[in-house]
N, C-alpha and C. Protein backbone atom coordinates (compact mmCIF):
# COMPACT_ATOMS: atom_id res chain seq x y z
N UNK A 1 20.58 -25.04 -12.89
CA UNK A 1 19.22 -24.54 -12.92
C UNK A 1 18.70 -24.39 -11.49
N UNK A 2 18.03 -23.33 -10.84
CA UNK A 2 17.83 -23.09 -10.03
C UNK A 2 16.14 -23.55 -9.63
N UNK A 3 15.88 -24.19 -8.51
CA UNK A 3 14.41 -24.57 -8.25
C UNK A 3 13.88 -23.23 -7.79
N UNK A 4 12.66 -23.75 -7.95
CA UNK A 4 11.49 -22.59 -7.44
C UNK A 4 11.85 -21.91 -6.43
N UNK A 5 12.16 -22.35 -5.05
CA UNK A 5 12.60 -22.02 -4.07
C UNK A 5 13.63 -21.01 -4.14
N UNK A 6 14.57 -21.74 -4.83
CA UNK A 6 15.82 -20.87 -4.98
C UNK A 6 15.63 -19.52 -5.93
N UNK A 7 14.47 -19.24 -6.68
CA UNK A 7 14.39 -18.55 -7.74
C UNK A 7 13.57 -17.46 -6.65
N UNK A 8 12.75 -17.63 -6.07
CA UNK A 8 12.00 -17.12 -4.76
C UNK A 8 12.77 -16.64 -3.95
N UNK A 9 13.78 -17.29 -3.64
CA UNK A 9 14.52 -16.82 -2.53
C UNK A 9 15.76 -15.43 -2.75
N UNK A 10 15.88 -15.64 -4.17
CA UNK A 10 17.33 -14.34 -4.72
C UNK A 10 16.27 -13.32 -5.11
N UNK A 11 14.49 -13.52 -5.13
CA UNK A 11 13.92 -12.32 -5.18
C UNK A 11 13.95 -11.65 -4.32
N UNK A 12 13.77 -12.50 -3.39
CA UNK A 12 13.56 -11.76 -2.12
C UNK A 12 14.83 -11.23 -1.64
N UNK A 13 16.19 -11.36 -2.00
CA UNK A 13 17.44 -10.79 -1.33
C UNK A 13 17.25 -9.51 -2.74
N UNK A 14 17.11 -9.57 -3.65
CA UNK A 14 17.52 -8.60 -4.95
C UNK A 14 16.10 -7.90 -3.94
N UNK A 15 15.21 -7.86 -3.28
CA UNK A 15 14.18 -6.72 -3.16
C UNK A 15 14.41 -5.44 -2.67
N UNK A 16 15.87 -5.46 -1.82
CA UNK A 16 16.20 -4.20 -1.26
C UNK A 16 17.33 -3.61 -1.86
N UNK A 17 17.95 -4.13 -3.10
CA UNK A 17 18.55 -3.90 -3.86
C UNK A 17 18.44 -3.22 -5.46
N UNK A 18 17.50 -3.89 -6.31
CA UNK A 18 17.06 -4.10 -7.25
C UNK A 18 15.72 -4.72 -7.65
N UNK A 19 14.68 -3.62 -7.46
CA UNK A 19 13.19 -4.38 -7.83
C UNK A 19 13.09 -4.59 -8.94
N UNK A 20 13.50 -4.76 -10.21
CA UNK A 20 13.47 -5.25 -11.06
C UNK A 20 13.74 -6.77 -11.27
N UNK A 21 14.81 -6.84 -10.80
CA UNK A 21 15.70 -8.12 -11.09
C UNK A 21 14.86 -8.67 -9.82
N UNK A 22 14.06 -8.66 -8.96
CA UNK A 22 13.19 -9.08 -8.11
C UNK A 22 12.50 -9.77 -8.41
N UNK A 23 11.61 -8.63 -9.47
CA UNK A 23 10.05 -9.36 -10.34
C UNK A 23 10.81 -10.09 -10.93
N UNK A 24 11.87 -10.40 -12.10
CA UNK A 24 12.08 -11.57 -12.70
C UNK A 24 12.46 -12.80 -11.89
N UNK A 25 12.96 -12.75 -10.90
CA UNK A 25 13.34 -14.22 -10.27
C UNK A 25 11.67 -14.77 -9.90
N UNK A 26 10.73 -13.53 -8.79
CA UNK A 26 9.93 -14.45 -8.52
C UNK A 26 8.99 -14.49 -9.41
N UNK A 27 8.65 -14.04 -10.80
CA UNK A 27 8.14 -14.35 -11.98
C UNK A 27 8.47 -15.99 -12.37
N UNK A 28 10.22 -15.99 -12.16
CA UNK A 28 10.74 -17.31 -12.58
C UNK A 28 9.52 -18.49 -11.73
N UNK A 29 10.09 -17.78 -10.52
CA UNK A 29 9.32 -18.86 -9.68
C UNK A 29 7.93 -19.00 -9.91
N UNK A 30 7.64 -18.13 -10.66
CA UNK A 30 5.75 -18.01 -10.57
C UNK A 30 5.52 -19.52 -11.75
N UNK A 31 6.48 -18.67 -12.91
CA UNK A 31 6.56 -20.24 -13.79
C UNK A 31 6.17 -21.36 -13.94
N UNK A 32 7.74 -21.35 -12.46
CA UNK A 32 7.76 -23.24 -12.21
C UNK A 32 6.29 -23.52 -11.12
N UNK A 33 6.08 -22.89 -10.44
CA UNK A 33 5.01 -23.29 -9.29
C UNK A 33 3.95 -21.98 -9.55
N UNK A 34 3.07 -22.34 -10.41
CA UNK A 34 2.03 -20.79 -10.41
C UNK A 34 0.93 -20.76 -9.15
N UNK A 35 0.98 -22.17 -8.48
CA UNK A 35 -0.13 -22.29 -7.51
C UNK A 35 0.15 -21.68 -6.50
N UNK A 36 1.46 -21.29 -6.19
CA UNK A 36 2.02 -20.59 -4.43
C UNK A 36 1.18 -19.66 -4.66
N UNK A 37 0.59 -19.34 -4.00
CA UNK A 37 -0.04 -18.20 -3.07
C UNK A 37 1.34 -16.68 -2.61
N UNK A 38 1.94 -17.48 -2.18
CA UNK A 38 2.89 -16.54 -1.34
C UNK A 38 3.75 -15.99 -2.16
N UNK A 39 3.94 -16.26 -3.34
CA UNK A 39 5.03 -15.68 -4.79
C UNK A 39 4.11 -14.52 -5.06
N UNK A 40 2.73 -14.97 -5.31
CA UNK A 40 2.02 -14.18 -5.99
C UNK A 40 1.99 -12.66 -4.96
N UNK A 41 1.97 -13.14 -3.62
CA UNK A 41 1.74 -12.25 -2.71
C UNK A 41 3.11 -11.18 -2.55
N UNK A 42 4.17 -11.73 -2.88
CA UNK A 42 5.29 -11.15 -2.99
C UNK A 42 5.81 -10.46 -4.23
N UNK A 43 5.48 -10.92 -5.00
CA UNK A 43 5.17 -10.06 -6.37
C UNK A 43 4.37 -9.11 -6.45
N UNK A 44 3.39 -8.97 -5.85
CA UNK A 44 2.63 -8.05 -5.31
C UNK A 44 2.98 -7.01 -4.37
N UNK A 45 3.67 -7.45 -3.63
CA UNK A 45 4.73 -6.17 -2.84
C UNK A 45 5.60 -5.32 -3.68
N UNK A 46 6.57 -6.29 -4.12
CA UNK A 46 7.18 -5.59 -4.97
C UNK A 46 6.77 -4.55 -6.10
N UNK A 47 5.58 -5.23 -6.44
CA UNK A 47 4.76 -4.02 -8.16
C UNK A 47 4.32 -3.28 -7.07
N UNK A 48 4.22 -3.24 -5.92
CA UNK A 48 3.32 -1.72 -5.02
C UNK A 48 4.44 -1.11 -4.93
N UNK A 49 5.57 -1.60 -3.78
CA UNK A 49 6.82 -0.91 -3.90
C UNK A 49 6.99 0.01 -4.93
N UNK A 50 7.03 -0.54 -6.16
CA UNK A 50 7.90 0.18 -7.66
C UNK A 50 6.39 0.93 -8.07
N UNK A 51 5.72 1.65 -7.48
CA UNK A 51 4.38 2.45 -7.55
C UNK A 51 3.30 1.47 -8.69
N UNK A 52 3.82 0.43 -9.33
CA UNK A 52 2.88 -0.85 -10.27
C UNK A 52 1.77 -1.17 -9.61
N UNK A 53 0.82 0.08 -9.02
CA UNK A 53 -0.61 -0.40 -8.35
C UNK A 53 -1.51 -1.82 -9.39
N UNK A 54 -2.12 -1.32 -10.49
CA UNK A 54 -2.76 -2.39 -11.02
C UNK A 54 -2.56 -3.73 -11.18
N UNK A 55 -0.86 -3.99 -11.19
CA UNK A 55 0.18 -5.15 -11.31
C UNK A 55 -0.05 -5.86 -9.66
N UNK A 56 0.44 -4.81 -8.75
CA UNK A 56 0.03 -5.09 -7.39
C UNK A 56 -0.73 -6.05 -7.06
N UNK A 57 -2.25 -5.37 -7.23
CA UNK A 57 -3.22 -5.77 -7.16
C UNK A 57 -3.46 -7.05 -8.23
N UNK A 58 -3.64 -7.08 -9.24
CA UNK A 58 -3.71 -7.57 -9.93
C UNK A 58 -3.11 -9.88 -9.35
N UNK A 59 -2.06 -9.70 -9.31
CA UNK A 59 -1.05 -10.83 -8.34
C UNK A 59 -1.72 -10.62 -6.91
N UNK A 60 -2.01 -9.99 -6.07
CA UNK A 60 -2.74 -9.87 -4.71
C UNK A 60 -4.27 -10.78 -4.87
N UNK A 61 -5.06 -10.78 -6.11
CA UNK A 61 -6.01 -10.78 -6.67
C UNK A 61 -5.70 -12.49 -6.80
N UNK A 62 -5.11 -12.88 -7.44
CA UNK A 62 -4.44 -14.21 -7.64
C UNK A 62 -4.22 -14.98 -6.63
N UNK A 63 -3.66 -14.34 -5.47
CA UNK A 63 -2.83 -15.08 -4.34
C UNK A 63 -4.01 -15.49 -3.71
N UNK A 64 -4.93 -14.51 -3.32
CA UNK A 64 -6.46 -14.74 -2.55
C UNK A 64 -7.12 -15.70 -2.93
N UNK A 65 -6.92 -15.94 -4.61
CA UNK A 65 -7.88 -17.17 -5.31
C UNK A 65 -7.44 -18.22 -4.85
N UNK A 66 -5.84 -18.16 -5.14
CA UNK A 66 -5.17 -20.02 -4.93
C UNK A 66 -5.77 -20.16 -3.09
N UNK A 67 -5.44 -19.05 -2.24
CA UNK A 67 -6.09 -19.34 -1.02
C UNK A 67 -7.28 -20.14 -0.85
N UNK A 68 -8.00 -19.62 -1.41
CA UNK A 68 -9.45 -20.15 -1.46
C UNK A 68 -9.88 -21.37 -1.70
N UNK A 69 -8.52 -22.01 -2.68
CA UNK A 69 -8.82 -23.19 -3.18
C UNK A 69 -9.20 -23.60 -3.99
């Protein structure tokens, strides 16, 4: 079983490969740790990347909150 980290981390190598299989790892990771900020923010790249504006935003929208505190 792979930790958060590690589930985060094969998104980010699958991102220049496969944006699909992207969103599911750091989805995985969103899972185990929904409070990161920085998953959410990267999930958010990725749904802009793959033209997923509302999705984008949407996780961008999220990441700003956990910021906040």
């Amino acid at each position: 079983m792979l930790t958060k980290e590690e589930h985060f981390g094969k998104g980010l190598a699958l991102y220049g490969q496969n944006k699909h299989e992207a969103v599911e790892a750091i989805q995985r990771a969103i899972e185990i740790n929904p409070q990161e900020p920085m998953y959410h923010t990267s999930l958010s790249t990725v749904y802009r990347d793959m033209g997923r504006i509302p999705e984008a935003e949407e996780e961008m929208a999220i990441s700003f909150q956990l910021q906040r505190g």
